[in-house]
C-alpha atoms as a PDB file:
ATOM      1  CA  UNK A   1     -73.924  43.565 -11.387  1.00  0.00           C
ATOM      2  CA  UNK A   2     -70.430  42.164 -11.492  1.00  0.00           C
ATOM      3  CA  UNK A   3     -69.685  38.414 -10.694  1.00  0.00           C
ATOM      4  CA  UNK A   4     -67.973  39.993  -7.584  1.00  0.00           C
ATOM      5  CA  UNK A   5     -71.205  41.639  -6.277  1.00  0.00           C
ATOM      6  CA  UNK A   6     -72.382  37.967  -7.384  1.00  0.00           C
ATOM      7  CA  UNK A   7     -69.903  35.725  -5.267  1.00  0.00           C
ATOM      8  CA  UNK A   8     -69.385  38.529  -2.476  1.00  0.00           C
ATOM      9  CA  UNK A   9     -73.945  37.980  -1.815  1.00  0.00           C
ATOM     10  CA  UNK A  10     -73.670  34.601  -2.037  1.00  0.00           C
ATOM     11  CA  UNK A  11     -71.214  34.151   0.520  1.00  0.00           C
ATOM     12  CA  UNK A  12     -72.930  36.459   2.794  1.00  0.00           C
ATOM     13  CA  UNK A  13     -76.079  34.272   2.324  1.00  0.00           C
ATOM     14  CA  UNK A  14     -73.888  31.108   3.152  1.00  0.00           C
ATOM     15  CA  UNK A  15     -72.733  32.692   6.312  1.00  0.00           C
ATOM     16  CA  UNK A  16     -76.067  33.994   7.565  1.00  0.00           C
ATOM     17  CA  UNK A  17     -77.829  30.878   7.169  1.00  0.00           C
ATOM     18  CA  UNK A  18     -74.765  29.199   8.937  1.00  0.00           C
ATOM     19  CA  UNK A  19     -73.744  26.918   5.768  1.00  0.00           C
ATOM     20  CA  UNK A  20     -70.739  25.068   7.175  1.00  0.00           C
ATOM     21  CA  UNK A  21     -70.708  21.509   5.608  1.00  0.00           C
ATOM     22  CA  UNK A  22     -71.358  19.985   2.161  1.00  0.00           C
ATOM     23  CA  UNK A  23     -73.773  19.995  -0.257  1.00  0.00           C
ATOM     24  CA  UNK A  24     -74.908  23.161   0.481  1.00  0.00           C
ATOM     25  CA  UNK A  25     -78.404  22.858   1.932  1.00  0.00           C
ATOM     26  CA  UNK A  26     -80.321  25.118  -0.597  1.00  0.00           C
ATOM     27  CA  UNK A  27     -83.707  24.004   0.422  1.00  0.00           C
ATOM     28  CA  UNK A  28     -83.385  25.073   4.287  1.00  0.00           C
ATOM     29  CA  UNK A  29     -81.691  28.248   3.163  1.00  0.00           C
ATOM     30  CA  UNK A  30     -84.903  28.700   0.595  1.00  0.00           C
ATOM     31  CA  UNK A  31     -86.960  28.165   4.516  1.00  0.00           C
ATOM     32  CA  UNK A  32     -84.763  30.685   6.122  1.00  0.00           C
ATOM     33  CA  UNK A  33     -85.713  33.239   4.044  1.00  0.00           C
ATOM     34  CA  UNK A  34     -89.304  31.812   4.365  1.00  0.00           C
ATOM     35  CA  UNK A  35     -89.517  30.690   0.851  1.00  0.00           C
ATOM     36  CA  UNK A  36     -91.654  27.967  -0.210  1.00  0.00           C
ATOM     37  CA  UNK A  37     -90.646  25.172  -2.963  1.00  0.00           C
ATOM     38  CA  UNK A  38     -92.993  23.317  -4.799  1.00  0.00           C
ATOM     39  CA  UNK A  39     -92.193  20.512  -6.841  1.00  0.00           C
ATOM     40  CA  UNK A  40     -93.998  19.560  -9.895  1.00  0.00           C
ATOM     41  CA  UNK A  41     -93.527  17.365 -13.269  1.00  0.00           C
ATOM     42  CA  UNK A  42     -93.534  20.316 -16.264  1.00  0.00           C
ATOM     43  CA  UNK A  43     -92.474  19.402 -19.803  1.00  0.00           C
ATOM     44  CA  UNK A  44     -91.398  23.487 -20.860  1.00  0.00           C
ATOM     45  CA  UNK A  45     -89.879  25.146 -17.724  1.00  0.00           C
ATOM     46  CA  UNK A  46     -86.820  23.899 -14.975  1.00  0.00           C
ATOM     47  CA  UNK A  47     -88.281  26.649 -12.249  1.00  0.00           C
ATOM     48  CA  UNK A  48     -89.644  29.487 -11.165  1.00  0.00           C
ATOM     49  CA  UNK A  49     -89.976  32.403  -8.550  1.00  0.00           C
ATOM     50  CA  UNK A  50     -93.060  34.169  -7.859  1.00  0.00           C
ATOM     51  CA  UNK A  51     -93.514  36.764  -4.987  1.00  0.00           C
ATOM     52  CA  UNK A  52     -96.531  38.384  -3.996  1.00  0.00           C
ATOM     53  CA  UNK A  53     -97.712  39.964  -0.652  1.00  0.00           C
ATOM     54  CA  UNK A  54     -94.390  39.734   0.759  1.00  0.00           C
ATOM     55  CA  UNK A  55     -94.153  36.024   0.290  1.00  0.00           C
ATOM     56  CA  UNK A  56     -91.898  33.793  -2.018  1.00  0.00           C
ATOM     57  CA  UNK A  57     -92.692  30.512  -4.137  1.00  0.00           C
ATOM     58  CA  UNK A  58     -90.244  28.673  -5.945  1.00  0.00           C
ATOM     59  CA  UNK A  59     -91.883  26.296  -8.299  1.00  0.00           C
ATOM     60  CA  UNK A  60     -89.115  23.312  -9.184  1.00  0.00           C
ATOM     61  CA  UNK A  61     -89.390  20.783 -12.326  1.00  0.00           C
ATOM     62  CA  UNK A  62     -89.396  17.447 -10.277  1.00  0.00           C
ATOM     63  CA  UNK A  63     -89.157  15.397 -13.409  1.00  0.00           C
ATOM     64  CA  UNK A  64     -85.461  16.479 -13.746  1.00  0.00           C
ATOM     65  CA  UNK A  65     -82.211  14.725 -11.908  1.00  0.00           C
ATOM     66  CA  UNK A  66     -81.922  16.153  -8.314  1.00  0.00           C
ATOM     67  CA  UNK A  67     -78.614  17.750  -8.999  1.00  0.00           C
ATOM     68  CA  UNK A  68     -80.406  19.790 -11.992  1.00  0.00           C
ATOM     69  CA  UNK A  69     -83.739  20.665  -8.971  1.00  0.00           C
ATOM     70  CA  UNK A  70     -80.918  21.914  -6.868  1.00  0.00           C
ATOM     71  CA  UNK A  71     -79.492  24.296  -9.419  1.00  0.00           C
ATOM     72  CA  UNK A  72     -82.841  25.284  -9.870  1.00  0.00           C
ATOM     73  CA  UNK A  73     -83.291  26.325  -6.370  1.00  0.00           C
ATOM     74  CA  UNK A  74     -80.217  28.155  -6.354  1.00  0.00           C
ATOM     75  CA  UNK A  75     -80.854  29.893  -9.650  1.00  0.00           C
ATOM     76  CA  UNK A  76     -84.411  31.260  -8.456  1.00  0.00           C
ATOM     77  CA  UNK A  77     -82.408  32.269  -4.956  1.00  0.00           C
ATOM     78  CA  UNK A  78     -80.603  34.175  -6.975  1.00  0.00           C
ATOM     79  CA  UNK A  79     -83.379  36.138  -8.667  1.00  0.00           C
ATOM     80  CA  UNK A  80     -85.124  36.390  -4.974  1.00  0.00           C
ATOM     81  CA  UNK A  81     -81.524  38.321  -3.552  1.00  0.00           C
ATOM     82  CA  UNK A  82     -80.276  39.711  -6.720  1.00  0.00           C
ATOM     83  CA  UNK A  83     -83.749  41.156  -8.881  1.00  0.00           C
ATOM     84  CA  UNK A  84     -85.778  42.119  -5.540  1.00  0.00           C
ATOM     85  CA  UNK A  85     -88.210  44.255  -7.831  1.00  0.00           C
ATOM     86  CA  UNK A  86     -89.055  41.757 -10.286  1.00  0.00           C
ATOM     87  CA  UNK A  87     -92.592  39.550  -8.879  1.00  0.00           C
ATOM     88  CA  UNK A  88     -91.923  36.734 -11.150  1.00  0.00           C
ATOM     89  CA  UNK A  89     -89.229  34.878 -13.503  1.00  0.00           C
ATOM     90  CA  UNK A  90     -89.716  31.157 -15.425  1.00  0.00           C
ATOM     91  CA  UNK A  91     -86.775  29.962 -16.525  1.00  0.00           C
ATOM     92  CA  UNK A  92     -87.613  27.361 -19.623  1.00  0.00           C
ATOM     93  CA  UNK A  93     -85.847  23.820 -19.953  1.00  0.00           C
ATOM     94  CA  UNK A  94     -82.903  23.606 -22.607  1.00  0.00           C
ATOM     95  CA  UNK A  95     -83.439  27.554 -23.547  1.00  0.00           C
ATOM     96  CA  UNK A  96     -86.023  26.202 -25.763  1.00  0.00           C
ATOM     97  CA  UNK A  97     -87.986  28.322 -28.589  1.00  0.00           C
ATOM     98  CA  UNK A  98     -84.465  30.681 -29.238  1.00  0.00           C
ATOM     99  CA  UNK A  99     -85.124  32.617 -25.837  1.00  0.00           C
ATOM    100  CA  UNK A 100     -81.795  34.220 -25.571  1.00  0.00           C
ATOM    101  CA  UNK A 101     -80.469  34.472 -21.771  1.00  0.00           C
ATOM    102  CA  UNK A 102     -81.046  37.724 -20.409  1.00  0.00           C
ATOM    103  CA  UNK A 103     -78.185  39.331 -17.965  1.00  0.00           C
ATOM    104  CA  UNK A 104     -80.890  38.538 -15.153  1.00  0.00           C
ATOM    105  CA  UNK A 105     -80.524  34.742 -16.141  1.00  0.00           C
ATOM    106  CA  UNK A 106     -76.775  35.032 -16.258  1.00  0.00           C
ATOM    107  CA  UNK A 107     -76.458  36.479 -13.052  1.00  0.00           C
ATOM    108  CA  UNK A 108     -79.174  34.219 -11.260  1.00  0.00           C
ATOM    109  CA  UNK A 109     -76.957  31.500 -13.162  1.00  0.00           C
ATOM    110  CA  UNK A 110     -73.556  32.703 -11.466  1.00  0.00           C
ATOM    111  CA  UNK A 111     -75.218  33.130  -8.317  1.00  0.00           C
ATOM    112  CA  UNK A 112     -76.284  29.696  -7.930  1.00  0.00           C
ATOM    113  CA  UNK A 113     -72.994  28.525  -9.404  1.00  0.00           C
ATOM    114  CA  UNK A 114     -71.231  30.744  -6.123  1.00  0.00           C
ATOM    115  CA  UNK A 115     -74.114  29.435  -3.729  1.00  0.00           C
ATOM    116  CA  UNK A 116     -73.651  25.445  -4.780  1.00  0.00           C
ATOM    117  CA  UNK A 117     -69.976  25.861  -4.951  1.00  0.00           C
ATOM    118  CA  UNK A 118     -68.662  28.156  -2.806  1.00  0.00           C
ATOM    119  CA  UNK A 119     -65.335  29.309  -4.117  1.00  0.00           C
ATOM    120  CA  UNK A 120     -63.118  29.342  -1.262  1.00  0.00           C
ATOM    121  CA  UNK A 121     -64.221  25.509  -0.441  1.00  0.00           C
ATOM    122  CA  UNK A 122     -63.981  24.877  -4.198  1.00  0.00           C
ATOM    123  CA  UNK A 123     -60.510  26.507  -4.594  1.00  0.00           C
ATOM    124  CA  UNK A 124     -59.457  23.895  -1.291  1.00  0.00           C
ATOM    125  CA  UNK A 125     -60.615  21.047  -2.446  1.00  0.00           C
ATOM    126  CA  UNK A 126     -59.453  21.344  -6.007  1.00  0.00           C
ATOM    127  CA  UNK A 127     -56.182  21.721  -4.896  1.00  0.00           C
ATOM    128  CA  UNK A 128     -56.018  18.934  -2.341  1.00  0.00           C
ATOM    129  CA  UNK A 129     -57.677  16.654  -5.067  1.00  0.00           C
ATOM    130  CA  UNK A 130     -55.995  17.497  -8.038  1.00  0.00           C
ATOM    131  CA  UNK A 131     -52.287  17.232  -6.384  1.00  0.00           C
ATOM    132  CA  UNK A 132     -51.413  14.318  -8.684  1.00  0.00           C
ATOM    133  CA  UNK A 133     -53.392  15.557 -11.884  1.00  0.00           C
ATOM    134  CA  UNK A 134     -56.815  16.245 -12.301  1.00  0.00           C
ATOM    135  CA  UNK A 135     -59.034  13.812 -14.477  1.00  0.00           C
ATOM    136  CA  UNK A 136     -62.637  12.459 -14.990  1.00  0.00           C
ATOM    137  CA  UNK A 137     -62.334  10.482 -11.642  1.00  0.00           C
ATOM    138  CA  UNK A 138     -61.446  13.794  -9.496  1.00  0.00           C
ATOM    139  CA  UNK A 139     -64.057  16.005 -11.314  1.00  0.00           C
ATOM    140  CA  UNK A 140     -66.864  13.476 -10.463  1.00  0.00           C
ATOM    141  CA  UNK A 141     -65.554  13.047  -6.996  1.00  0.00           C
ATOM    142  CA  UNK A 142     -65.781  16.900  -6.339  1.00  0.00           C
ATOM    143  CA  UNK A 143     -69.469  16.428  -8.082  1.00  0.00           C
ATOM    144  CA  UNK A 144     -70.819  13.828  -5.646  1.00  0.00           C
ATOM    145  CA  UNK A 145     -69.140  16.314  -3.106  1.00  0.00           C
ATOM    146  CA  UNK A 146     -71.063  19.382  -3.684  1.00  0.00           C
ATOM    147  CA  UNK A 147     -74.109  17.214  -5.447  1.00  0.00           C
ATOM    148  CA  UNK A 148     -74.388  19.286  -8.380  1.00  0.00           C
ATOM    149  CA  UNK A 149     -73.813  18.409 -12.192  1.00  0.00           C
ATOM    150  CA  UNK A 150     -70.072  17.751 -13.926  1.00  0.00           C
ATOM    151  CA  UNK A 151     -70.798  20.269 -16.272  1.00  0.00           C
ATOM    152  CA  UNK A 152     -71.655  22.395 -13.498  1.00  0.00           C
ATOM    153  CA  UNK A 153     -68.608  21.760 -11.833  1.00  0.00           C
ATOM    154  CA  UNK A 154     -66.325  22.069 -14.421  1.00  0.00           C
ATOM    155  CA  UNK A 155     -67.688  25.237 -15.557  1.00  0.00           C
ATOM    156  CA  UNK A 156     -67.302  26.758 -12.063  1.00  0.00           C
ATOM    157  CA  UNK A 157     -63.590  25.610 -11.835  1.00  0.00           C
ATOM    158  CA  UNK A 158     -63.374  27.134 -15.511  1.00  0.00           C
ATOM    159  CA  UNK A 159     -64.902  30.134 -14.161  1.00  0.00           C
ATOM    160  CA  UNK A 160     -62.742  29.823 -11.070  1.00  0.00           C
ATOM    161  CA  UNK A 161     -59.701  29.877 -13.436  1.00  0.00           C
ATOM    162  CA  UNK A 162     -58.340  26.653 -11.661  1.00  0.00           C
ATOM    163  CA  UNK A 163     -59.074  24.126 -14.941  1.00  0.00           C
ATOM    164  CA  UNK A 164     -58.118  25.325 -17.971  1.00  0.00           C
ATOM    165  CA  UNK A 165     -61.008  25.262 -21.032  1.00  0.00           C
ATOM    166  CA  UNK A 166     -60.677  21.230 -22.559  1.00  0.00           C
END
């Protein structure tokens, strides 16, 4: 799957669950689908998605900063759209004990990235904020914006190739 397949599922998701502000509202897209989230402290693992009998669980790390829970939302939304024939995925903290990213966690990364930050809103915003020059002031306004991480924000512009690798 290509990160156009990626971005192009994403923002059909957006528009069916009628996404029109910011942040995006992961949790009551998680309920539209009929997901459940669970939060819980865990010392190994950020999330995970289980599915069984035609229902969904998403099991989220509550010991971790909200903006990292909300990734992890999006990232198991991602498996639940993208890997419909796979009943369960744990994704570990910090990639601990050398588990090397599989293209499953790559694309379930990508397609939270699209979800949080839509592109198209992204793209706007980037350019009506960085008119003058864009520095650490602009990338944590567009953070508290779209309540999700720097790094994850300036690794989406990177990706968006509107910021140039630093």
């Amino acid at each position: 799957m290509i990160l156009e397949e990626i971005e192009t599922r994403a923002e059909a998701i957006l528009k069916k669950a009628g996404v029109t502000s910011l942040p995006v509202p992961v949790e009551e897209i998680a309920e539209k689908y009929q997901i459940r989230i669970s939060r819980a402290p865990h010392k190994d693992f950020s999330g995970m998605l289980i599915r069984k009998d035609g229902r969904a669980l998403i099991g989220v790390n509550n010991s971790e900063a909200e903006v990292r829970q909300r990734f992890t939302i999006a990232h198991e939304l991602g498996h639940f759209f993208l890997h419909p024939n796979q009943d369960a995925f744990v994704d570990y903290r910090d990639n601990k004990n050398g588990i090397m990213r599989t293209q499953r966690e790559k694309q379930a990364n990508m397609f939270a990235a699209a979800l949080l930050m839509p592109r198209k809103l992204l793209s706007k915003d980037f350019k009506a904020i960085a008119k003058n020059g864009f520095s650490d002031d602009e990338l944590h306004e567009l953070a508290r914006r779209y309540n999700v991480s720097e790094d994850a924000i300036r690794f989406r512009l990177i990706n968006l190739n509107v910021l140039a690798l630093s």
